[in-house]
PDB file of N, CA and C in Angstrom:
ATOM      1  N   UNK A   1      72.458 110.486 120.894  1.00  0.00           N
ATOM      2  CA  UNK A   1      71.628 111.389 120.128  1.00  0.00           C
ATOM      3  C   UNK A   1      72.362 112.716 119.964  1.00  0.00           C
ATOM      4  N   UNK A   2      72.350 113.307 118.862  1.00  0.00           N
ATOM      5  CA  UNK A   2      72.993 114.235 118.831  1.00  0.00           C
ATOM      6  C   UNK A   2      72.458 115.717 118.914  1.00  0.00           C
ATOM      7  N   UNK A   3      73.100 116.911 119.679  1.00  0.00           N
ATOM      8  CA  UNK A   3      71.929 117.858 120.021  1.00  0.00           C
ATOM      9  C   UNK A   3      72.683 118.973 118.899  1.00  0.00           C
ATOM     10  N   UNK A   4      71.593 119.564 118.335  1.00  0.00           N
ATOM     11  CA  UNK A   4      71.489 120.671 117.365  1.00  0.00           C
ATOM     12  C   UNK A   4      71.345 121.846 118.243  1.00  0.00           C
ATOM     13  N   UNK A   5      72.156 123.077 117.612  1.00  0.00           N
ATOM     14  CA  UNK A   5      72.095 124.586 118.024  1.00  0.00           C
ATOM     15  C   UNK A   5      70.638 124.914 117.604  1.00  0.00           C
ATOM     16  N   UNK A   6      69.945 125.858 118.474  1.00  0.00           N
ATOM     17  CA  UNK A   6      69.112 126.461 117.666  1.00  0.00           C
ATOM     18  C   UNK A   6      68.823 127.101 116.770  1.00  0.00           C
ATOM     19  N   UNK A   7      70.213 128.065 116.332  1.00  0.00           N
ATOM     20  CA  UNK A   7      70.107 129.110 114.992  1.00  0.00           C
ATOM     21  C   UNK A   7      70.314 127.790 114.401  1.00  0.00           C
ATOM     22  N   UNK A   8      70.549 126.792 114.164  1.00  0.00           N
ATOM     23  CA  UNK A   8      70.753 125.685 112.747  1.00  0.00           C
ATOM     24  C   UNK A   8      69.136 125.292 112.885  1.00  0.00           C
ATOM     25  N   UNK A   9      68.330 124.626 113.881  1.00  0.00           N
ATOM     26  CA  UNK A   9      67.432 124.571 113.705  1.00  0.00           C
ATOM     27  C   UNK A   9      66.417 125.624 113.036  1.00  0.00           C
ATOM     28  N   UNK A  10      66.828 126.948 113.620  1.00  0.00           N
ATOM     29  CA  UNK A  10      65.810 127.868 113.109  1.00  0.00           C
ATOM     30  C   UNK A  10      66.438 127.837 111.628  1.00  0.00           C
ATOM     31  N   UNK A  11      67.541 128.191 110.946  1.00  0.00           N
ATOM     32  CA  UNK A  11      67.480 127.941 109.798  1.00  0.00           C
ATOM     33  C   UNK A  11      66.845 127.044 108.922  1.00  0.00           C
ATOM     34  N   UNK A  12      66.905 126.113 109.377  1.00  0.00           N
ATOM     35  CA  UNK A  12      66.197 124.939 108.428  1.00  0.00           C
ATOM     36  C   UNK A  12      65.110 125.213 108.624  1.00  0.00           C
ATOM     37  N   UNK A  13      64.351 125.808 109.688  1.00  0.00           N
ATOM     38  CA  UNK A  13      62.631 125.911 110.071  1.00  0.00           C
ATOM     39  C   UNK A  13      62.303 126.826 108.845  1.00  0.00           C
ATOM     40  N   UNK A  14      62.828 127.861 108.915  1.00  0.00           N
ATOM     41  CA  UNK A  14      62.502 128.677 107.955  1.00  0.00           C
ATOM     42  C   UNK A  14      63.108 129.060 106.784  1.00  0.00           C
ATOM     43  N   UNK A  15      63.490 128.126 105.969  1.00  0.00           N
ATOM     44  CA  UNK A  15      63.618 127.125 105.059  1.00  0.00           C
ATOM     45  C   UNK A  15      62.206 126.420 104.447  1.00  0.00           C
ATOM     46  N   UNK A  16      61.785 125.553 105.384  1.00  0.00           N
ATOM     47  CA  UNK A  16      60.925 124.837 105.305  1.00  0.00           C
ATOM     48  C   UNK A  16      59.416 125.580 104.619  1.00  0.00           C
ATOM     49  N   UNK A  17      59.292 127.016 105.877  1.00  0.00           N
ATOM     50  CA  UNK A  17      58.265 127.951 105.880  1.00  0.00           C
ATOM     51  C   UNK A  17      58.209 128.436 104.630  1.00  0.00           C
ATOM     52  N   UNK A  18      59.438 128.754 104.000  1.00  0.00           N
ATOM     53  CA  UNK A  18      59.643 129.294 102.791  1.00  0.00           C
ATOM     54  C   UNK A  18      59.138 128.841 101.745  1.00  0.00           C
ATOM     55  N   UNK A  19      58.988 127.197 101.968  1.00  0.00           N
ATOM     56  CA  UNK A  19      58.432 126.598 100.952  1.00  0.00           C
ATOM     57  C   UNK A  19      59.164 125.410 100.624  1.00  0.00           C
ATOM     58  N   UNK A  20      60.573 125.268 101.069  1.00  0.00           N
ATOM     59  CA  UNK A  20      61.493 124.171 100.666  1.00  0.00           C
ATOM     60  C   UNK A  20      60.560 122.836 101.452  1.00  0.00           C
ATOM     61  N   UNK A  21      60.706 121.902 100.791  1.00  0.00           N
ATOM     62  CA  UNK A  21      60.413 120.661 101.261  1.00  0.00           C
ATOM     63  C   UNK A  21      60.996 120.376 102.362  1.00  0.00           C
ATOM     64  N   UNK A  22      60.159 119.709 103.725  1.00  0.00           N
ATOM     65  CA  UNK A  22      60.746 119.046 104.709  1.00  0.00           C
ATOM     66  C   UNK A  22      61.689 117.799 104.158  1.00  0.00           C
ATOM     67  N   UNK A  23      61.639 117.035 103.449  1.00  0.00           N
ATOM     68  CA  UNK A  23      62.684 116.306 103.253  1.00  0.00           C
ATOM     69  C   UNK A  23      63.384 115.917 102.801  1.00  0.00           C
ATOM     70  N   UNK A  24      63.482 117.253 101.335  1.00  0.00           N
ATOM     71  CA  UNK A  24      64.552 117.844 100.679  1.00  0.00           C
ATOM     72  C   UNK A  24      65.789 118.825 101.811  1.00  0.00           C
ATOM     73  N   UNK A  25      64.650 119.503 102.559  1.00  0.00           N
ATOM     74  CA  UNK A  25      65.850 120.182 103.632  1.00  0.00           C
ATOM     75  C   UNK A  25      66.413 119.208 104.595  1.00  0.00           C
ATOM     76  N   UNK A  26      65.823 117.886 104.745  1.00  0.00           N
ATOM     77  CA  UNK A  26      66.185 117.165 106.190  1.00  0.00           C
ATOM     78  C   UNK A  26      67.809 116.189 105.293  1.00  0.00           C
ATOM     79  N   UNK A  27      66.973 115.972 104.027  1.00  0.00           N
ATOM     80  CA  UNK A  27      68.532 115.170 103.358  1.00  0.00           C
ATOM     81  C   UNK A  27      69.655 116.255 102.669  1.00  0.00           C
ATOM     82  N   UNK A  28      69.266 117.397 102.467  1.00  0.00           N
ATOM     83  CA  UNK A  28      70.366 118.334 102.299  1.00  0.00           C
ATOM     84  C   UNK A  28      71.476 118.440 103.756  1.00  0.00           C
ATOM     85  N   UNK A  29      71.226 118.594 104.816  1.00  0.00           N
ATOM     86  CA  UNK A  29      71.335 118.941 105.903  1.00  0.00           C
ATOM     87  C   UNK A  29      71.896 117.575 107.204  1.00  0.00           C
ATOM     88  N   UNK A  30      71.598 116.155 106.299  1.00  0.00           N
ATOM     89  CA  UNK A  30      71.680 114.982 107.020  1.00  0.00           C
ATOM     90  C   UNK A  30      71.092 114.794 108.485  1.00  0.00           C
ATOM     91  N   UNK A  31      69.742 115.493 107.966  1.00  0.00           N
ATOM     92  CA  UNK A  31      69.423 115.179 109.638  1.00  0.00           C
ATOM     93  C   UNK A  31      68.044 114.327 109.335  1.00  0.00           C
ATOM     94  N   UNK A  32      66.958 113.604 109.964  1.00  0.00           N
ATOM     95  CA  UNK A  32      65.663 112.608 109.374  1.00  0.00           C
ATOM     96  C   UNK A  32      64.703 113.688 109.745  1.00  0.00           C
ATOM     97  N   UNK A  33      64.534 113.512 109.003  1.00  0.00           N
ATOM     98  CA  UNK A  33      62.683 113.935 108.180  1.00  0.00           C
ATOM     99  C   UNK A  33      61.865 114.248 109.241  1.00  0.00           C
ATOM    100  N   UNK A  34      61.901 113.120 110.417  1.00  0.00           N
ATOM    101  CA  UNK A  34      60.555 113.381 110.997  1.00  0.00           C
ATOM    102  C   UNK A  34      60.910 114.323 112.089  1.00  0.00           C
ATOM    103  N   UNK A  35      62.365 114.713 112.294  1.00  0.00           N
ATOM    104  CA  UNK A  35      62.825 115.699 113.468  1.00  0.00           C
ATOM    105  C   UNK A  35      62.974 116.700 112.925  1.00  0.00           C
ATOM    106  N   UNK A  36      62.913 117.231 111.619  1.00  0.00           N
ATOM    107  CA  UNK A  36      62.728 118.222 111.150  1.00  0.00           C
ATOM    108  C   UNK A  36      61.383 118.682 111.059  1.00  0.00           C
ATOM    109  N   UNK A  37      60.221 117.840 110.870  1.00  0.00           N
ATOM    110  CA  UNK A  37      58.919 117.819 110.978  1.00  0.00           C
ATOM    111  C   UNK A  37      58.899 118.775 112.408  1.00  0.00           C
ATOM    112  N   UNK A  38      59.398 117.700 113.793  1.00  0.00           N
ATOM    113  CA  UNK A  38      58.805 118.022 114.700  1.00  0.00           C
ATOM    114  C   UNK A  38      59.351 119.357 115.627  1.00  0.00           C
ATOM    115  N   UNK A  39      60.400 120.079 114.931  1.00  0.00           N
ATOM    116  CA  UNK A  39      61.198 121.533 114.882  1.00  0.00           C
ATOM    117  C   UNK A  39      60.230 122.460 114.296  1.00  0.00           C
ATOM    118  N   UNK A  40      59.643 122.073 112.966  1.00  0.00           N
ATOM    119  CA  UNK A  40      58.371 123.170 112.556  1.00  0.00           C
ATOM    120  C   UNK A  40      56.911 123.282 113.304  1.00  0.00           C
ATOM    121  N   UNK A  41      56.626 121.712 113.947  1.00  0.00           N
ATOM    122  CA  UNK A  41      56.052 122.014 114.530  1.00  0.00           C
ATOM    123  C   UNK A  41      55.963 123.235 115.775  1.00  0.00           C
ATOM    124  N   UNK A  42      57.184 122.769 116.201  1.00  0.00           N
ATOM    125  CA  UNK A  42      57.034 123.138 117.656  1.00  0.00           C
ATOM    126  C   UNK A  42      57.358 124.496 117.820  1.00  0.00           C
ATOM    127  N   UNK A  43      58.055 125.198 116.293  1.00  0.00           N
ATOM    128  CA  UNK A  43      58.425 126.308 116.044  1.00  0.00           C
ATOM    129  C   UNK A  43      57.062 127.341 115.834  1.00  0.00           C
ATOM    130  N   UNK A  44      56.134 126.677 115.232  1.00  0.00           N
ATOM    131  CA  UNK A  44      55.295 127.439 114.678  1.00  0.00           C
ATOM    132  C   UNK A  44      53.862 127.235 116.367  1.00  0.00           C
ATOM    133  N   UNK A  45      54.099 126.390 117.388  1.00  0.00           N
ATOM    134  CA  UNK A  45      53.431 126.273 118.511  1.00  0.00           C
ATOM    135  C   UNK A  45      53.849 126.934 119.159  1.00  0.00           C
ATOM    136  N   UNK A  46      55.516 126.959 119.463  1.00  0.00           N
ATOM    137  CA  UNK A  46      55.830 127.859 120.407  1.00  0.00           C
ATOM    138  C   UNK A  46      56.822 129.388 119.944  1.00  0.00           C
ATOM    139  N   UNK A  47      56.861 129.087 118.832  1.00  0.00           N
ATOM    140  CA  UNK A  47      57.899 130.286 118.047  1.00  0.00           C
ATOM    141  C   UNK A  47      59.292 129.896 118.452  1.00  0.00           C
ATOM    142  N   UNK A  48      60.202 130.862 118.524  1.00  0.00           N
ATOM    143  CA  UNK A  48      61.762 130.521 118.996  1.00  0.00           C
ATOM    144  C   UNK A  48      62.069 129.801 120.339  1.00  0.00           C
ATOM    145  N   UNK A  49      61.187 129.903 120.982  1.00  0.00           N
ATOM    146  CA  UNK A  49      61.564 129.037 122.379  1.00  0.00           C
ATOM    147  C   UNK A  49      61.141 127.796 122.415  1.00  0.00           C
ATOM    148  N   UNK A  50      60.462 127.485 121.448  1.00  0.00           N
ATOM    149  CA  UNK A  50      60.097 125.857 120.953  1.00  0.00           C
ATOM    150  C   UNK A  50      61.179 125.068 120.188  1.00  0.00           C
ATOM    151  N   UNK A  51      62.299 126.065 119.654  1.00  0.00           N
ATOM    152  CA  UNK A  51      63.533 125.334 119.377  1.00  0.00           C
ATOM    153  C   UNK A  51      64.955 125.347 120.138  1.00  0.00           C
ATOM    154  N   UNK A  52      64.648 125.882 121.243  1.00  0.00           N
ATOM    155  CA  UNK A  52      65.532 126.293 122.198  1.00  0.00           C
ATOM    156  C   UNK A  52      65.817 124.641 123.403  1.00  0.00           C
ATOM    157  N   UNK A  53      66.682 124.340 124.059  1.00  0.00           N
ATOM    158  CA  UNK A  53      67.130 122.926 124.409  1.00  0.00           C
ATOM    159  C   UNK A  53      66.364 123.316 125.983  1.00  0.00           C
ATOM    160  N   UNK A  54      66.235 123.079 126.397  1.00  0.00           N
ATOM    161  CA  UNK A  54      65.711 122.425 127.865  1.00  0.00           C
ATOM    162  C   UNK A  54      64.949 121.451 128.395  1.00  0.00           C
ATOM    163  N   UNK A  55      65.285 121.373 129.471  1.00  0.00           N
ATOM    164  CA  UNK A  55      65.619 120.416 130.398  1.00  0.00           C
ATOM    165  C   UNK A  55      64.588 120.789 131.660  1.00  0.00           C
ATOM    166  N   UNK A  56      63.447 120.315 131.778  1.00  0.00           N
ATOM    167  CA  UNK A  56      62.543 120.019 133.057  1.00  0.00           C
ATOM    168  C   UNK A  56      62.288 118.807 133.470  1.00  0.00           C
ATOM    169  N   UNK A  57      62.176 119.306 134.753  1.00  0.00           N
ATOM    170  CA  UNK A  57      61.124 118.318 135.364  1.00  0.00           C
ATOM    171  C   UNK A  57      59.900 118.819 135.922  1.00  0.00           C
ATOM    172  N   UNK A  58      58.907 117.489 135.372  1.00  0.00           N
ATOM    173  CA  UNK A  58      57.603 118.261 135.768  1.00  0.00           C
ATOM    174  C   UNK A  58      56.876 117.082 136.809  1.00  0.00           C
ATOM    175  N   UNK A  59      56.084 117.673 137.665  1.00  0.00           N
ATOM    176  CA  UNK A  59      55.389 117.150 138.456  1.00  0.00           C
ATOM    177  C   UNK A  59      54.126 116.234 138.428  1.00  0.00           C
ATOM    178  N   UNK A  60      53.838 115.516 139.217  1.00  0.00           N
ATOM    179  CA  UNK A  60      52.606 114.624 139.015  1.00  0.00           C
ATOM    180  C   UNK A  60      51.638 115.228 138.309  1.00  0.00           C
ATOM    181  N   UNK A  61      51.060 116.067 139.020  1.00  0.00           N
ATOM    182  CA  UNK A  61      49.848 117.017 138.179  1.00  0.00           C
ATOM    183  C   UNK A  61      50.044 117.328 136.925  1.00  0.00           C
ATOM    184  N   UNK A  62      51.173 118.172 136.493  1.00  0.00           N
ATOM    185  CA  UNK A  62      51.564 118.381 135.111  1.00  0.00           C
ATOM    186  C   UNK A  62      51.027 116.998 133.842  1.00  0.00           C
ATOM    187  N   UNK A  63      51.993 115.640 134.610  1.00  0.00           N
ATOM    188  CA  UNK A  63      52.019 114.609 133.822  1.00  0.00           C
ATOM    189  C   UNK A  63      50.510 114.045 133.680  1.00  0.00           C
ATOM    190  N   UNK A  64      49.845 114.454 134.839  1.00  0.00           N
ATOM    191  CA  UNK A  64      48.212 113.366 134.685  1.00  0.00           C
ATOM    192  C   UNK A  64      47.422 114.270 133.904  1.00  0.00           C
ATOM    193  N   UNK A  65      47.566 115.614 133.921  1.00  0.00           N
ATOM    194  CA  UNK A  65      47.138 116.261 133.048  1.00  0.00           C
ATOM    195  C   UNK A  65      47.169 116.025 131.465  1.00  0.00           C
ATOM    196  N   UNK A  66      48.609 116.113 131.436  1.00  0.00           N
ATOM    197  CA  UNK A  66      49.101 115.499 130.016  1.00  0.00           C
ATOM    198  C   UNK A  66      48.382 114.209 129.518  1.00  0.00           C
ATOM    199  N   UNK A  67      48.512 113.680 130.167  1.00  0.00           N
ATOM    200  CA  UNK A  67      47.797 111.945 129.940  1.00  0.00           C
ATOM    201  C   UNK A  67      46.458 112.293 129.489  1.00  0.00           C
ATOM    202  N   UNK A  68      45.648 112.899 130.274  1.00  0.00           N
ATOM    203  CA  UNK A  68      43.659 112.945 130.498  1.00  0.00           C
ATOM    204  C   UNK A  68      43.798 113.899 129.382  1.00  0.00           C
ATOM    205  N   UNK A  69      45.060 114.685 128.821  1.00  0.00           N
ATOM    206  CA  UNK A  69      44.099 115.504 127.846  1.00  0.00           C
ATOM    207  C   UNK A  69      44.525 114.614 126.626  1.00  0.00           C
ATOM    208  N   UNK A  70      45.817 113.966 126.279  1.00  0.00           N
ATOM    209  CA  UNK A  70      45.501 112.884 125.322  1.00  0.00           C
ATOM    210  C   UNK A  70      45.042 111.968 124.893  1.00  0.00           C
ATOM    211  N   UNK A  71      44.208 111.616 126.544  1.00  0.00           N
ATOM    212  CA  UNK A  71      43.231 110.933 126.495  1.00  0.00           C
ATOM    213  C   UNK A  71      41.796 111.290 125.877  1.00  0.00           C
ATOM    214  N   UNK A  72      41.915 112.608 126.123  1.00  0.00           N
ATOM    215  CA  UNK A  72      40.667 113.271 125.957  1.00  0.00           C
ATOM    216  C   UNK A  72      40.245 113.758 124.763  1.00  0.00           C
ATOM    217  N   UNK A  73      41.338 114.145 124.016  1.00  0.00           N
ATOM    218  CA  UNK A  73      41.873 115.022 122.735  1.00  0.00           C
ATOM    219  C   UNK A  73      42.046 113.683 121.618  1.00  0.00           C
ATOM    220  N   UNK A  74      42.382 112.425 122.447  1.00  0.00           N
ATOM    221  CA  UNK A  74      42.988 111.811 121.090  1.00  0.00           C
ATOM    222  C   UNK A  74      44.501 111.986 120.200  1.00  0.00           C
ATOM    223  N   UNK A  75      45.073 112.676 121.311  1.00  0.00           N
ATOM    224  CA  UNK A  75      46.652 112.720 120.747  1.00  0.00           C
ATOM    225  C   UNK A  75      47.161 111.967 120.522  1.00  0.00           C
ATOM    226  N   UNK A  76      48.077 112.103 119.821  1.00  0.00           N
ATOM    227  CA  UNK A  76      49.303 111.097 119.356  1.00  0.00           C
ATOM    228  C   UNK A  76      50.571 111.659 120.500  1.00  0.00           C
ATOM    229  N   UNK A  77      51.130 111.199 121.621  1.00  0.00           N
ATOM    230  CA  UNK A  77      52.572 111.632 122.312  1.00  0.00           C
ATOM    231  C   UNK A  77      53.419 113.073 121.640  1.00  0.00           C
ATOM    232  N   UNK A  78      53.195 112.549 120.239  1.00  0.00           N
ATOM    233  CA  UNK A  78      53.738 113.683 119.865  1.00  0.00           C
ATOM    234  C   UNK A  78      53.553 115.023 119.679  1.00  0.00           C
ATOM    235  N   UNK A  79      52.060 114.989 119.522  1.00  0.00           N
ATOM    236  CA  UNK A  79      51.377 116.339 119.498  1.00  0.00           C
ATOM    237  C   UNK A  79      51.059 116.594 120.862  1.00  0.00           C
ATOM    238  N   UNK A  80      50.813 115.652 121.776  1.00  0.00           N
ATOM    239  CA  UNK A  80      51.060 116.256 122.869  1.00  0.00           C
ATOM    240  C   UNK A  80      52.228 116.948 123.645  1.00  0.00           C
ATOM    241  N   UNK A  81      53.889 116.667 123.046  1.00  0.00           N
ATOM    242  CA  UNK A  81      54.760 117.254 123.673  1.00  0.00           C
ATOM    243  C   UNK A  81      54.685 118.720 122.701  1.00  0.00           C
ATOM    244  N   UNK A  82      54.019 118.711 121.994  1.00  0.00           N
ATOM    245  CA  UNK A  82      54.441 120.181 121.092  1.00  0.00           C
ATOM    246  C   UNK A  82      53.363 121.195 121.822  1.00  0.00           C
ATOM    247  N   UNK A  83      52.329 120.698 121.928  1.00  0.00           N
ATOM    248  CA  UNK A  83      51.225 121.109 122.922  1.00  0.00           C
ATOM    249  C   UNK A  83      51.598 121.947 124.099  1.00  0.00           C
ATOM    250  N   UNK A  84      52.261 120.582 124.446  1.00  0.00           N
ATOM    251  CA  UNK A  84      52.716 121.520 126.116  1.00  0.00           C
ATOM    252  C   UNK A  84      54.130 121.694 126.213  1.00  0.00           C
ATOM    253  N   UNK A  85      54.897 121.795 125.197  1.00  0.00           N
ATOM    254  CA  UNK A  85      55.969 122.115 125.441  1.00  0.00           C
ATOM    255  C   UNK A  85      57.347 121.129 126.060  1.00  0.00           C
ATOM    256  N   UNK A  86      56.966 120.229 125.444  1.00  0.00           N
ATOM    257  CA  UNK A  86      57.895 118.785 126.375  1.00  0.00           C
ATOM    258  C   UNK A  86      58.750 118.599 125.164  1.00  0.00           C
ATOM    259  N   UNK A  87      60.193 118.568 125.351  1.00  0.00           N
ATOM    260  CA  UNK A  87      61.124 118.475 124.423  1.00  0.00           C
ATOM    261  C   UNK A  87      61.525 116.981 124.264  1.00  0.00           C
ATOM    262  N   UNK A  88      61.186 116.143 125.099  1.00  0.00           N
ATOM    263  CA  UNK A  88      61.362 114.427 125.062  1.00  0.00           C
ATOM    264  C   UNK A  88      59.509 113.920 125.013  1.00  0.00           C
ATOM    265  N   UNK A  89      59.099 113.471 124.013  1.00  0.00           N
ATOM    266  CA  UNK A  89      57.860 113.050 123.987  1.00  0.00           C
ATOM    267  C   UNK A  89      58.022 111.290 123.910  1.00  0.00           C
ATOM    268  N   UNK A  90      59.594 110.836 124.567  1.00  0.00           N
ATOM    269  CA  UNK A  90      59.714 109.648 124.794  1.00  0.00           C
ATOM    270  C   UNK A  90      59.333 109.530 126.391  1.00  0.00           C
ATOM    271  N   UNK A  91      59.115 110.869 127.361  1.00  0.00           N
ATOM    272  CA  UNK A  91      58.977 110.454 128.304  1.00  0.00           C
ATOM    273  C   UNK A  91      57.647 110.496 128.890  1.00  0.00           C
ATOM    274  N   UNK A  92      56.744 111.174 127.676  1.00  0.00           N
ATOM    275  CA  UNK A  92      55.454 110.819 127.769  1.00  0.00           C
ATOM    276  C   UNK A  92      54.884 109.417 127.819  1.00  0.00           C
ATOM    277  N   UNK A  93      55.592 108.679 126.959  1.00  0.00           N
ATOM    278  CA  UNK A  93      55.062 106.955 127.091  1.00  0.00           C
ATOM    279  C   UNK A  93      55.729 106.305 128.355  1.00  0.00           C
ATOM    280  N   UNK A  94      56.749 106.977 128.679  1.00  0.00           N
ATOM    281  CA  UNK A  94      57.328 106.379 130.392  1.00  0.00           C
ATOM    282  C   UNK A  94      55.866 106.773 131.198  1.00  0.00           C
ATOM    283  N   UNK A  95      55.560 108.242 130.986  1.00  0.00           N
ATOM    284  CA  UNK A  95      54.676 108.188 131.948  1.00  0.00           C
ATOM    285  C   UNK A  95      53.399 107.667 132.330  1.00  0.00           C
ATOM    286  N   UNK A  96      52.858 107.253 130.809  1.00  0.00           N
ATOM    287  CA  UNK A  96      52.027 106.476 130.759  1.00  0.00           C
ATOM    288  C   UNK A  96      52.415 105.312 130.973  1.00  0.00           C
ATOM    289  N   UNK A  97      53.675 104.240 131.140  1.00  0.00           N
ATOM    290  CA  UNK A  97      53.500 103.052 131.745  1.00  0.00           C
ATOM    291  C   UNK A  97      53.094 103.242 133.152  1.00  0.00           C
ATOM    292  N   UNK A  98      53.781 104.179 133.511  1.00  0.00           N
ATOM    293  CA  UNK A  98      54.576 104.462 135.509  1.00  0.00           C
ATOM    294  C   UNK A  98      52.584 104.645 135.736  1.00  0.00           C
ATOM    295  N   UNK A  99      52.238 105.838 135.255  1.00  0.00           N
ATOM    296  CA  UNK A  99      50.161 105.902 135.554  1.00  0.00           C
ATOM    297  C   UNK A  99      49.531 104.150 135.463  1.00  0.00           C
ATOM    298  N   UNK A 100      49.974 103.525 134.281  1.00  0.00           N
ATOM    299  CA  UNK A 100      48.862 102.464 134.622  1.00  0.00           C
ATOM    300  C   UNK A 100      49.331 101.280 135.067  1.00  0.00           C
ATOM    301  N   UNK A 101      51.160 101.244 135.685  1.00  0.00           N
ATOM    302  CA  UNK A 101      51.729 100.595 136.266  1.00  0.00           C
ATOM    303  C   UNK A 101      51.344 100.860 138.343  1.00  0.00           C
ATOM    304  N   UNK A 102      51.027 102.048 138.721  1.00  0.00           N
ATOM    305  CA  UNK A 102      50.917 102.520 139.776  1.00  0.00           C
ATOM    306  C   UNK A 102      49.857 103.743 139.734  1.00  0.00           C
ATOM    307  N   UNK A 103      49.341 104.147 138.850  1.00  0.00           N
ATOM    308  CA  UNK A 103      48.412 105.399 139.243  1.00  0.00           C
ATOM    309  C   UNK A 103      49.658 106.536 139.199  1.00  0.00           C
ATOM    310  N   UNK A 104      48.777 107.653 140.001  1.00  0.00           N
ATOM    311  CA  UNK A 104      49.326 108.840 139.949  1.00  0.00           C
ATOM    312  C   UNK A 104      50.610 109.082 141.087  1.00  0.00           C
ATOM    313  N   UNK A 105      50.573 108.166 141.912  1.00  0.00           N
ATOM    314  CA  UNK A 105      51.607 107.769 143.122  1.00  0.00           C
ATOM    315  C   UNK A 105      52.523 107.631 142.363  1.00  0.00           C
ATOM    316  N   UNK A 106      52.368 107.200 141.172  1.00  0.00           N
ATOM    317  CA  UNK A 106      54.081 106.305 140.347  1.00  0.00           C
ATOM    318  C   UNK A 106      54.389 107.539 139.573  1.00  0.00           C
ATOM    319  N   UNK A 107      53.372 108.562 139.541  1.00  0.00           N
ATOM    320  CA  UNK A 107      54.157 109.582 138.648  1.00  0.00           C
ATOM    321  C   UNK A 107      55.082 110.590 139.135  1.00  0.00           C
TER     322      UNK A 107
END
């Protein structure tokens, strides 16, 4: 997977804001559509530090939280990592196997 700077991300974000099409800017730029999507999201949830790269780890509580409120809310994984700030919303569906593979012990 390949990782993007943030001033390139923020460029294209606000781009987008401007009015340019998400996927007129995502094929100008060769990057897909829906990761450009999820850069405005997370830009306009968390501002500049929503396009910034890091790297956590979060704890049981954090994750069962996450779960019960997409449970609760009706999220899609994805709006839940923009939500809370999770830059891999692939490891939201890990965590939901590991919860109903083992409970909260497995998280």
């Amino acid at each position: 997977m390949t990782k993007y700077d943030p001033a390139f991300k923020l460029k294209l974000v606000k781009q987008c804001l401007a009015g340019s099409s998400t996927n007129g800017v995502a094929v100008k730029n060769g990057i897909g559509h829906s990761i450009l999507q999820r850069w405005v999201r997370s830009y306009q949830q968390h501002g500049l530090p929503g396009l910034a790269r890091q790297y956590s780890r979060y704890d049981a509580q954090f994750k069962l939280s996450v779960l019960q409120r997409i449970e609760q809310d009706g999220l899609s994984d994805q709006q839940a990592a923009i939500l809370f700030g999770i830059r891999g919303q692939n490891s939201i569906g890990e965590w939901k196997r590991l919860y109903h593979a083992g409970g909260i012990n497995a998280l």
